[in-house]
Protein backbone atom coordinates (compact mmCIF):
# COMPACT_ATOMS: atom_id res chain seq x y z
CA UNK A 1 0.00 0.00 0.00
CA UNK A 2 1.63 3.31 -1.17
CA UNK A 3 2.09 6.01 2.25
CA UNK A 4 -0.43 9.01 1.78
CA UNK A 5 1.81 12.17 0.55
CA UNK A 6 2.70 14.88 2.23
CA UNK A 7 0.82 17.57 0.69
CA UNK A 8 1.34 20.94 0.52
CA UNK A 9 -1.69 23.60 -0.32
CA UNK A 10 -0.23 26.77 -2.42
CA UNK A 11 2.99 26.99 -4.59
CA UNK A 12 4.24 30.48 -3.81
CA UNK A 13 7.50 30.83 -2.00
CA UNK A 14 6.44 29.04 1.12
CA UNK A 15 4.92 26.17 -0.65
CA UNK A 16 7.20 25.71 -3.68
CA UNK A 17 10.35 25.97 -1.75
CA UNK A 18 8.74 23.90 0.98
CA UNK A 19 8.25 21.09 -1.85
CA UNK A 20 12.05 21.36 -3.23
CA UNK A 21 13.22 21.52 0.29
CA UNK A 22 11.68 18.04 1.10
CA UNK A 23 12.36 16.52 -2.50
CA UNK A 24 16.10 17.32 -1.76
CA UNK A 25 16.56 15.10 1.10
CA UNK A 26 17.29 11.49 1.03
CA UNK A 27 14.57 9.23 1.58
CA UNK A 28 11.76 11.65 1.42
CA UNK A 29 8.17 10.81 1.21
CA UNK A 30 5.62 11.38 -1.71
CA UNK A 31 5.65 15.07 -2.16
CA UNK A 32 2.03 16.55 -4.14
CA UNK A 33 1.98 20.20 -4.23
CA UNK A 34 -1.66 22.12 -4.86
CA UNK A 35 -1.72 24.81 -6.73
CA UNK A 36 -4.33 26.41 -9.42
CA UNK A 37 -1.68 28.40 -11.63
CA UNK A 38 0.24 27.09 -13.61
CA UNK A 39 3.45 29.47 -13.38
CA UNK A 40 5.13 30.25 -9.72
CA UNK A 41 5.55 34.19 -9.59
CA UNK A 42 8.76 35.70 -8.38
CA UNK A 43 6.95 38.33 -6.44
CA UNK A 44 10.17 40.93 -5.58
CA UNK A 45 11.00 40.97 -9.58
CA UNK A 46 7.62 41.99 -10.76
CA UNK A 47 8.15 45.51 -10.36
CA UNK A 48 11.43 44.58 -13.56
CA UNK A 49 8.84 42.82 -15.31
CA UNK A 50 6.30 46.05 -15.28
CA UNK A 51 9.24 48.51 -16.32
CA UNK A 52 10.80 45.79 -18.89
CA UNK A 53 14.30 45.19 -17.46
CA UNK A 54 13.08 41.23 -17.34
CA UNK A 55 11.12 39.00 -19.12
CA UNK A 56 7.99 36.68 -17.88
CA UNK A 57 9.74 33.84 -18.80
CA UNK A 58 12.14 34.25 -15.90
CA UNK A 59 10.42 35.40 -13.57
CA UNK A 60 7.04 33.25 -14.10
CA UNK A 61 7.97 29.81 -15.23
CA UNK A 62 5.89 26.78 -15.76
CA UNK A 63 5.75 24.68 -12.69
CA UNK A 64 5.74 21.48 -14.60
CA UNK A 65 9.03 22.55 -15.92
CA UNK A 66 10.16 23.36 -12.46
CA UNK A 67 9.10 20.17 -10.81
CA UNK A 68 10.21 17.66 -13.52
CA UNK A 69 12.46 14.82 -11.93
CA UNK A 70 12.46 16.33 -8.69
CA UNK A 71 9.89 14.14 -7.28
CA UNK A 72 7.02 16.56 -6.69
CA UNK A 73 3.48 15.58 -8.43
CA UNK A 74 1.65 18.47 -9.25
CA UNK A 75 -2.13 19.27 -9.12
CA UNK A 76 -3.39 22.38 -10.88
CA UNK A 77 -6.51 22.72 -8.39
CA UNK A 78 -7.60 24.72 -5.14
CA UNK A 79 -8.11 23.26 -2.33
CA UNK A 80 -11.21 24.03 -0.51
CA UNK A 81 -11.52 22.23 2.86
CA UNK A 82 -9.81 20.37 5.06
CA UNK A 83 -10.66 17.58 7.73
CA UNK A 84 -7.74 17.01 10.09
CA UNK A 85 -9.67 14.03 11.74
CA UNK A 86 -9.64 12.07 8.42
CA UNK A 87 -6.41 13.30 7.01
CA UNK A 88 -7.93 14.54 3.93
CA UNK A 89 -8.55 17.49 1.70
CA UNK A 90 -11.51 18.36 -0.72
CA UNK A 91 -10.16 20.55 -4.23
CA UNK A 92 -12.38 22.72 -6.11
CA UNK A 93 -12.78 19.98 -8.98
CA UNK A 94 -14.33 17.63 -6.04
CA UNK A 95 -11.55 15.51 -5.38
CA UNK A 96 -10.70 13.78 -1.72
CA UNK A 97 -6.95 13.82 -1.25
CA UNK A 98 -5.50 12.19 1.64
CA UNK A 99 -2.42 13.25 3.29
CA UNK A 100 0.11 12.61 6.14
CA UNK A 101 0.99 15.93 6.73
CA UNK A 102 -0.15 18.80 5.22
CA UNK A 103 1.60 22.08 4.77
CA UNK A 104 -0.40 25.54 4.06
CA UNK A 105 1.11 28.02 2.45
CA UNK A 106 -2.01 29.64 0.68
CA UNK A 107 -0.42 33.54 1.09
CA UNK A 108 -1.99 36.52 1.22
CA UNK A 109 -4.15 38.82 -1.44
CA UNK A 110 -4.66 42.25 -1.62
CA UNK A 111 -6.45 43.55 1.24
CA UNK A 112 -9.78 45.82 0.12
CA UNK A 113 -11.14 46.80 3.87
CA UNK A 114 -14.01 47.50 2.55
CA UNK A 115 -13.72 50.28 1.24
CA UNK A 116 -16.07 51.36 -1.22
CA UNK A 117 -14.78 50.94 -5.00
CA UNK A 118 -11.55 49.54 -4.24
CA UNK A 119 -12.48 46.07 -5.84
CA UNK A 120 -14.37 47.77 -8.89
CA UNK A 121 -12.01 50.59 -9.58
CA UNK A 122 -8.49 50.09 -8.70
CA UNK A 123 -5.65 47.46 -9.88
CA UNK A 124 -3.65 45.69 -7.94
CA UNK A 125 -0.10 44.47 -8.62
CA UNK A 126 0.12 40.64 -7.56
CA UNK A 127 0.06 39.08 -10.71
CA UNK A 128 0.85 38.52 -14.14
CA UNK A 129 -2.34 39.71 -15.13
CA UNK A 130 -1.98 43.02 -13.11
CA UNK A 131 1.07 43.81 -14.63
CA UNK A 132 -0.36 43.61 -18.27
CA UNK A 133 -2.83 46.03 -16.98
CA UNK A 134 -0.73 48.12 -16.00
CA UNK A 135 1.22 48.28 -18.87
CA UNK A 136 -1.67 49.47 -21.18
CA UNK A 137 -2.64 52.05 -18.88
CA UNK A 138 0.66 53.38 -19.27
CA UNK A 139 0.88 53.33 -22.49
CA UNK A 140 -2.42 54.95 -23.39
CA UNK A 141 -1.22 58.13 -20.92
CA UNK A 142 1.87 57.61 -23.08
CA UNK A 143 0.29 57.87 -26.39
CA UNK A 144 -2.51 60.18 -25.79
CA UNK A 145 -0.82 63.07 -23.82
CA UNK A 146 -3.13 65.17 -22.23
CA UNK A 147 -2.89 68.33 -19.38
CA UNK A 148 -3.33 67.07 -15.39
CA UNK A 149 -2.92 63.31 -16.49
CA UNK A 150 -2.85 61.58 -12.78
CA UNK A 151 -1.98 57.55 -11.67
CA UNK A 152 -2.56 57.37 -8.07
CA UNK A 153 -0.63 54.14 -6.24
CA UNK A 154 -2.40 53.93 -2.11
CA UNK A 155 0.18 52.89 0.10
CA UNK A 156 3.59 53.77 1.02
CA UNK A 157 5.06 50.19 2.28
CA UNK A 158 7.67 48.75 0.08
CA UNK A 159 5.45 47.51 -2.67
CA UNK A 160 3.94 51.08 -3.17
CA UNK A 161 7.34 52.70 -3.16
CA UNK A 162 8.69 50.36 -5.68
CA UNK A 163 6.01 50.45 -8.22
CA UNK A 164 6.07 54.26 -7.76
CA UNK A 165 9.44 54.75 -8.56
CA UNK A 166 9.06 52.22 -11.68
CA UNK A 167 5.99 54.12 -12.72
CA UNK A 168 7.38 57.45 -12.70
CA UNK A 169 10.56 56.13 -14.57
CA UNK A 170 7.87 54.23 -17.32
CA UNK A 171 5.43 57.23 -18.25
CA UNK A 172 8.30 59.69 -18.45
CA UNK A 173 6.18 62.59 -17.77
CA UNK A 174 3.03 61.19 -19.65
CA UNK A 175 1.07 61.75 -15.85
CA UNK A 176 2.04 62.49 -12.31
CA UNK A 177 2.09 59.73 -10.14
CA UNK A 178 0.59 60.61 -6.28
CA UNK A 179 2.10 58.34 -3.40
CA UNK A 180 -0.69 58.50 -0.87
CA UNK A 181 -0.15 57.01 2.61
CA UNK A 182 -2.69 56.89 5.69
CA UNK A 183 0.39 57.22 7.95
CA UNK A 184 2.65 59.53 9.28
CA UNK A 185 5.84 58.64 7.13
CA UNK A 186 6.52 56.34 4.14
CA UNK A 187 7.97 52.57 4.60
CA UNK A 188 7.42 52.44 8.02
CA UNK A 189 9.00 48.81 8.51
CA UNK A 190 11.93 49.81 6.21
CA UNK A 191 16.06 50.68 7.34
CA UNK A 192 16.56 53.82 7.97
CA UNK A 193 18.87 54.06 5.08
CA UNK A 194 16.20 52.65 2.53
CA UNK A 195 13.99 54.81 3.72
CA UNK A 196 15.93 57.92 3.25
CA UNK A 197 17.04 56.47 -0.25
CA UNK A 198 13.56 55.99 -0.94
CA UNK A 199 12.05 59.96 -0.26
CA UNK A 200 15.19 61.12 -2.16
CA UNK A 201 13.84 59.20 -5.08
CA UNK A 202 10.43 60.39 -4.83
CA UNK A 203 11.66 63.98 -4.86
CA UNK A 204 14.38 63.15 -8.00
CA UNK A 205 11.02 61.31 -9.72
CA UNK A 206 8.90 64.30 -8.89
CA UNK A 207 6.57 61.74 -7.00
CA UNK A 208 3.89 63.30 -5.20
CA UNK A 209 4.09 61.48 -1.40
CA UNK A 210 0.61 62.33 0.64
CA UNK A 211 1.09 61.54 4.31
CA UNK A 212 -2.00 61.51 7.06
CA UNK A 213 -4.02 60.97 4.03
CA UNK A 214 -7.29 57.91 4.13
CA UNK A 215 -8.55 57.16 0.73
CA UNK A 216 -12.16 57.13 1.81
CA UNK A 217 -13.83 55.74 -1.68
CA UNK A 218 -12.05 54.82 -5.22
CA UNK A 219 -14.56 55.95 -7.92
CA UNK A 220 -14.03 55.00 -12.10
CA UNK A 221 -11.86 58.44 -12.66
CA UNK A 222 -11.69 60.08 -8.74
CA UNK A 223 -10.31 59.09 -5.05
CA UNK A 224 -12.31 60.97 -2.55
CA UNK A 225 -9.75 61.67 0.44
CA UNK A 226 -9.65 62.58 3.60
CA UNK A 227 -6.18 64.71 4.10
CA UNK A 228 -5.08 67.08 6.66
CA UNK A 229 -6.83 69.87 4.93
CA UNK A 230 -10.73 67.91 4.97
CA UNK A 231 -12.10 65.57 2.65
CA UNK A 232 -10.85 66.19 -0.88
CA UNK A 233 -11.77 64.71 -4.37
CA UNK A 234 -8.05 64.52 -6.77
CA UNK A 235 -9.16 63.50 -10.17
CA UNK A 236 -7.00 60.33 -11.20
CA UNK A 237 -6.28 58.33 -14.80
CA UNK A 238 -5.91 55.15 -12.99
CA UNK A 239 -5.58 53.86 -9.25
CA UNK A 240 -2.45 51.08 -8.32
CA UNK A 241 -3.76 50.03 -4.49
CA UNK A 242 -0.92 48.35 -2.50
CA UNK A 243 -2.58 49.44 0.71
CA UNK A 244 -2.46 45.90 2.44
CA UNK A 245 -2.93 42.56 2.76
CA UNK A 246 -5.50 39.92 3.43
CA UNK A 247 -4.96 36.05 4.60
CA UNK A 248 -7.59 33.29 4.08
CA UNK A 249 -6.87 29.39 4.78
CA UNK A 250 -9.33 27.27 3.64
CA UNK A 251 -11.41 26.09 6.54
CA UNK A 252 -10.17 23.66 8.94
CA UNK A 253 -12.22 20.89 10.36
CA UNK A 254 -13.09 19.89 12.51
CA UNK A 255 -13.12 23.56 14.42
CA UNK A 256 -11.14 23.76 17.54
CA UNK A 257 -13.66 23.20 21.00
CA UNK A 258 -15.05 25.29 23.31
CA UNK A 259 -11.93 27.32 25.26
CA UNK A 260 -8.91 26.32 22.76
CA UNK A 261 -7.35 28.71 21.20
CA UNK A 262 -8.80 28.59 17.72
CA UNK A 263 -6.46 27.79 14.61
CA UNK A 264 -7.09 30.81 12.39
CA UNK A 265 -7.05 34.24 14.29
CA UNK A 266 -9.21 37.38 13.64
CA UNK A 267 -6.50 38.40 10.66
CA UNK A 268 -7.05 35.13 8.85
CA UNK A 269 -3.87 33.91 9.63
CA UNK A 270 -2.60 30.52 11.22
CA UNK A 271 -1.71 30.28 14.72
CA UNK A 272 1.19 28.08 14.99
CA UNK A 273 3.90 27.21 17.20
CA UNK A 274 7.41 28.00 16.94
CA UNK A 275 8.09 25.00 14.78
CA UNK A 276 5.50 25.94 12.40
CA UNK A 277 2.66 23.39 13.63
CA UNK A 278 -0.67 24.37 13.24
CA UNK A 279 -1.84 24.25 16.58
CA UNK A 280 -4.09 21.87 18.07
CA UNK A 281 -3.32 20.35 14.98
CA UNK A 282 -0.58 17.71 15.20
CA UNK A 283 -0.53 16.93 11.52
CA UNK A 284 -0.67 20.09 9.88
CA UNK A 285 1.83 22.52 9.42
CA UNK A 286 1.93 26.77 7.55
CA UNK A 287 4.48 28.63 6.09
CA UNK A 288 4.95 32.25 4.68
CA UNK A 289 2.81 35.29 5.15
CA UNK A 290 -0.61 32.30 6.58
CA UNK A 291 1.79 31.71 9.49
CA UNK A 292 1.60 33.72 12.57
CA UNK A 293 3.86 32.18 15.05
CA UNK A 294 2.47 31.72 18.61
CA UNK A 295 5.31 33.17 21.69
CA UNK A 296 8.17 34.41 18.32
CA UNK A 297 9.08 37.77 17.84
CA UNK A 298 7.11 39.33 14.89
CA UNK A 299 8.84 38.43 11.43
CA UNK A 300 8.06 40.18 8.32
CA UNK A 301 5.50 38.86 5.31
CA UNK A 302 8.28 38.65 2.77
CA UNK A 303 10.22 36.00 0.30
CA UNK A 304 13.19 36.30 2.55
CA UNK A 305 11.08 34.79 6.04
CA UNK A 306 9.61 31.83 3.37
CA UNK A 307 12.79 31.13 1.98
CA UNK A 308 14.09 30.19 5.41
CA UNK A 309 11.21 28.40 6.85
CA UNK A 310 11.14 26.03 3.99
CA UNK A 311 14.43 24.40 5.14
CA UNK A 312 13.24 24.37 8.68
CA UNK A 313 10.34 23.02 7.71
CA UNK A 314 11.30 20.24 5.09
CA UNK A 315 13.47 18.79 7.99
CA UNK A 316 10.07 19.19 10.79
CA UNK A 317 8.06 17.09 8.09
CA UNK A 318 10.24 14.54 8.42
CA UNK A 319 10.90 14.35 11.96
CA UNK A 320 7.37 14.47 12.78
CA UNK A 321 6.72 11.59 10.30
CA UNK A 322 9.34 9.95 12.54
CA UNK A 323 7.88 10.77 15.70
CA UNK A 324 10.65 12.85 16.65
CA UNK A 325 11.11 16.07 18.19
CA UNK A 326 10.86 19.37 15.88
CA UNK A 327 12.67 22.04 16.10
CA UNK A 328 11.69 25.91 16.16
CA UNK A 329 11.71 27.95 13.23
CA UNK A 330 14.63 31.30 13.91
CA UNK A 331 14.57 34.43 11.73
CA UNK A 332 17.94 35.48 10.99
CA UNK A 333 17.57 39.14 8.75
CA UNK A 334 19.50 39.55 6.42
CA UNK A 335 19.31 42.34 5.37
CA UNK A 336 16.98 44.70 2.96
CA UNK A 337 17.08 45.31 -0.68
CA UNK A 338 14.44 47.77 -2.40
CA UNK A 339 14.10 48.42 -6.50
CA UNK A 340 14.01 52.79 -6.75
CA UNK A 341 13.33 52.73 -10.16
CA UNK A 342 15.01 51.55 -13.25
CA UNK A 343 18.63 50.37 -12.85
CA UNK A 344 18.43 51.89 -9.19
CA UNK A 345 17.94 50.01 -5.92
CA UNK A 346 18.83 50.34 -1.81
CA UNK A 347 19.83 47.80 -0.24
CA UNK A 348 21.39 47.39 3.85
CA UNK A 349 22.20 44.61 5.62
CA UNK A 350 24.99 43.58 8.35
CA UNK A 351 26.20 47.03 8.55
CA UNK A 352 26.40 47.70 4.80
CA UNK A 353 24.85 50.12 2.53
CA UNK A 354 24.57 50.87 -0.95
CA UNK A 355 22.55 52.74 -3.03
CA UNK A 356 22.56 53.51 -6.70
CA UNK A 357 23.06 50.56 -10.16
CA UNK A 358 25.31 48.86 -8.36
CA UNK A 359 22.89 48.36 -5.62
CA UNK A 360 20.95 47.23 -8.36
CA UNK A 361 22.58 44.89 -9.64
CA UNK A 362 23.57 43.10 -6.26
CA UNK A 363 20.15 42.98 -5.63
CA UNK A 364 19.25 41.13 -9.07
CA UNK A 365 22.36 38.57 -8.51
CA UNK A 366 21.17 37.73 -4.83
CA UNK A 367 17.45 37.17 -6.14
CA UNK A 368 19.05 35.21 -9.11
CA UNK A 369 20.66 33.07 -6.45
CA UNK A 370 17.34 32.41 -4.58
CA UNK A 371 15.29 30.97 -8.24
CA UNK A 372 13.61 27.86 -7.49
CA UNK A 373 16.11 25.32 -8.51
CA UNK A 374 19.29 25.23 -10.43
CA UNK A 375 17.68 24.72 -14.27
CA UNK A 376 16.13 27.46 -13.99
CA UNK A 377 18.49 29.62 -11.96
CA UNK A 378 20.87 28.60 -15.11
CA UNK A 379 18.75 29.56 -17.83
CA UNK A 380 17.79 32.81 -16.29
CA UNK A 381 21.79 33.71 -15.35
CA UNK A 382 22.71 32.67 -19.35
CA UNK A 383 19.41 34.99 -20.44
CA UNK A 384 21.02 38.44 -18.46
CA UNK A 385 24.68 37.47 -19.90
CA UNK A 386 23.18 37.45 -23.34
CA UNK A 387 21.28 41.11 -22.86
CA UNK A 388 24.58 42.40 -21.41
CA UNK A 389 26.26 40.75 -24.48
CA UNK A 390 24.18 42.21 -26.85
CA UNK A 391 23.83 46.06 -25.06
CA UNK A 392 27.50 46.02 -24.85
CA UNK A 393 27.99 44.98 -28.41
CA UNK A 394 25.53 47.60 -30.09
């Protein structure tokens, strides 16, 4: 009789690397990984993909191509309940899966709260899709210049900083792109250093940043705001939100009694312990941004905190498949990079700082380095050398 797999629900950083991470070890179980798309997304690179310094090709490949002979099965599906008595898991298309363990690494999405519009009027900047989007919109303010043309990005974390900067650098004074935060500062969570990078860019990039400012409703061609001055309406050609994020597991069952400490908090995410175990929950495990560890020190939602729980946690599958002890997940930071606009970045870590293209292109070779799996980490490294070949050549 062939052992249930270990199955893991989402193929985004957490997930994917999860799924190498366990296929690289000697002796591992089955391995099926659950995702509905069929190309893995190297979030921290879209912003290159928007502006055209990379190509979708290496930054979205096929997961069939990154799977083959590694030992991971792949189901393009969703996953839409689980049952942690019966060890199983019912997909979208109405299949019952069963599983040893199970890992969830489902993400997050872009977080609406409810506020009126946002879903209807407003683009995000998650996906391939998105980016497409995008791109037209810029290129219609491109090709049909007109007076007062506005793009409006909500948000001033990391994500709306970068795509800023990579706007302002794409329309090339086609429209003025407003940076409008609810907060008292932008990048709140950021080095000191990037952050100081960061405003000098803005004011090089003539970005409009809006602090103390709550977008109160997102309309087809208007934000109506609520600024330090009163309510306002600014008249906008398009609307980027980055604002925040949202978590959503799919539903656990059976639901945790009367007095436990429930599974999924009031954010969506997973409580878990320190060695990324669901809790109450012996045989199910999260990773990435679902995880909120129970009694740890607040880490970040980025790549860098799922790159380094999917070793941990490739090596707790297996030593709770072997009844053995696991071991807590620790955060080491290293460091900060940040994209500033085309061939510019920030980046600070262990007492260093840089700022500038070669920032840039530090920050492009350590993201190379972190590809899922050698192939494509290859193909991708051979695709820049060619570009440099052929820039320096003409």
């Amino acid at each position: 009789m062939t052992a249930a797999p270990v199955v893991i629900v989402g193929g985004g950083f957490g997930g994917l690397y999860t799924a190498l991470a366990l296929a690289a070890r000697k002796g591992h179980p089955p391995i099926l990984l659950i995702e509905p798309n069929e190309r893995f997304l190297f979030l921290p690179l879209l912003y290159e993909l928007f502006s055209g310094e990379l190509r979708s090709w290496e930054i979205a490949p096929r997961y069939d191509a990154l799977l083959a002979g590694k030992g991971v099965a792949w189901l393009q599906d969703r996953v839409s309940r689980i049952n942690s008595n019966t060890n199983t898991v019912e997909t979208q298309s109405g299949r019952q899966l069963n599983f040893s363990r199970l890992v969830i690494a489902t993400g997050a999405a872009t977080n609406s709260f409810g506020i009126p519009g946002v879903e209807e009027h407003s683009l995000g900047f998650r996906t391939l899709a998105d980016v497409e989007k995008l791109q037209q919109l810029v290129g219609q303010l491109r090709q049909h210049r007109r007076p007062l043309q506005r793009i409006a990005v909500v948000g001033a974390g990391a994500s709306g900083v970068e795509l800023a900067c990579k706007l302002a650098d794409s329309l090339e004074g086609a429209a003025v792109v407003e940076l409008i935060e609810r907060g008292s500062n932008l990048l709140p969570a950021a080095k000191s250093f990037n952050r100081e990078q960061a405003k000098l860019a803005l004011q090089r990039k003539d970005i409009r940043l809006r602090c103390h400012t709550e977008v109160v409703a997102v309309g087809s061609d208007h934000l109506e705001l609520l600024g330090p001055q009163g309510p306002e309406r600014l008249t906008t050609n398009g609307v980027i939100w980055t604002a925040g994020l949202r978590f959503e597991a799919p539903p656990i069952e059976p639901k945790a009694p009367a007095g436990a400490k429930a599974a999924a908090g009031a954010n969506g995410r997973l409580a878990c312990q320190a060695d990324l175990q669901v809790l109450d929950h012996p045989r199910l495990f999260a990773i990435g941004d679902i995880a909120q560890l129970d009694g740890v020190d607040p880490v970040p939602t980025t790549a860098q905190v799922a790159f380094q729980q999917a070793d941990c946690l490739a090596a707790n599958l297996l030593r709770s498949l072997a009844n053995e002890p696991l071991e807590p997940f620790h955060f080491k930071d290293l460091g900060e990079m940040m994209s500033l606009g085309k061939g510019e970045a920030a980046l600070t870590g262990g007492g260093f700082t840089l700022a500038g293209p070669a920032a840039f292109q530090i920050r492009r070779l350590a993201y190379l380095s972190r590809m899922p799996g050698k192939t494509h980490q290859a193909k991708v490294a051979a695709g820049w050398l060619g570009s440099a070949a052929l820039k320096w050549s003409s």
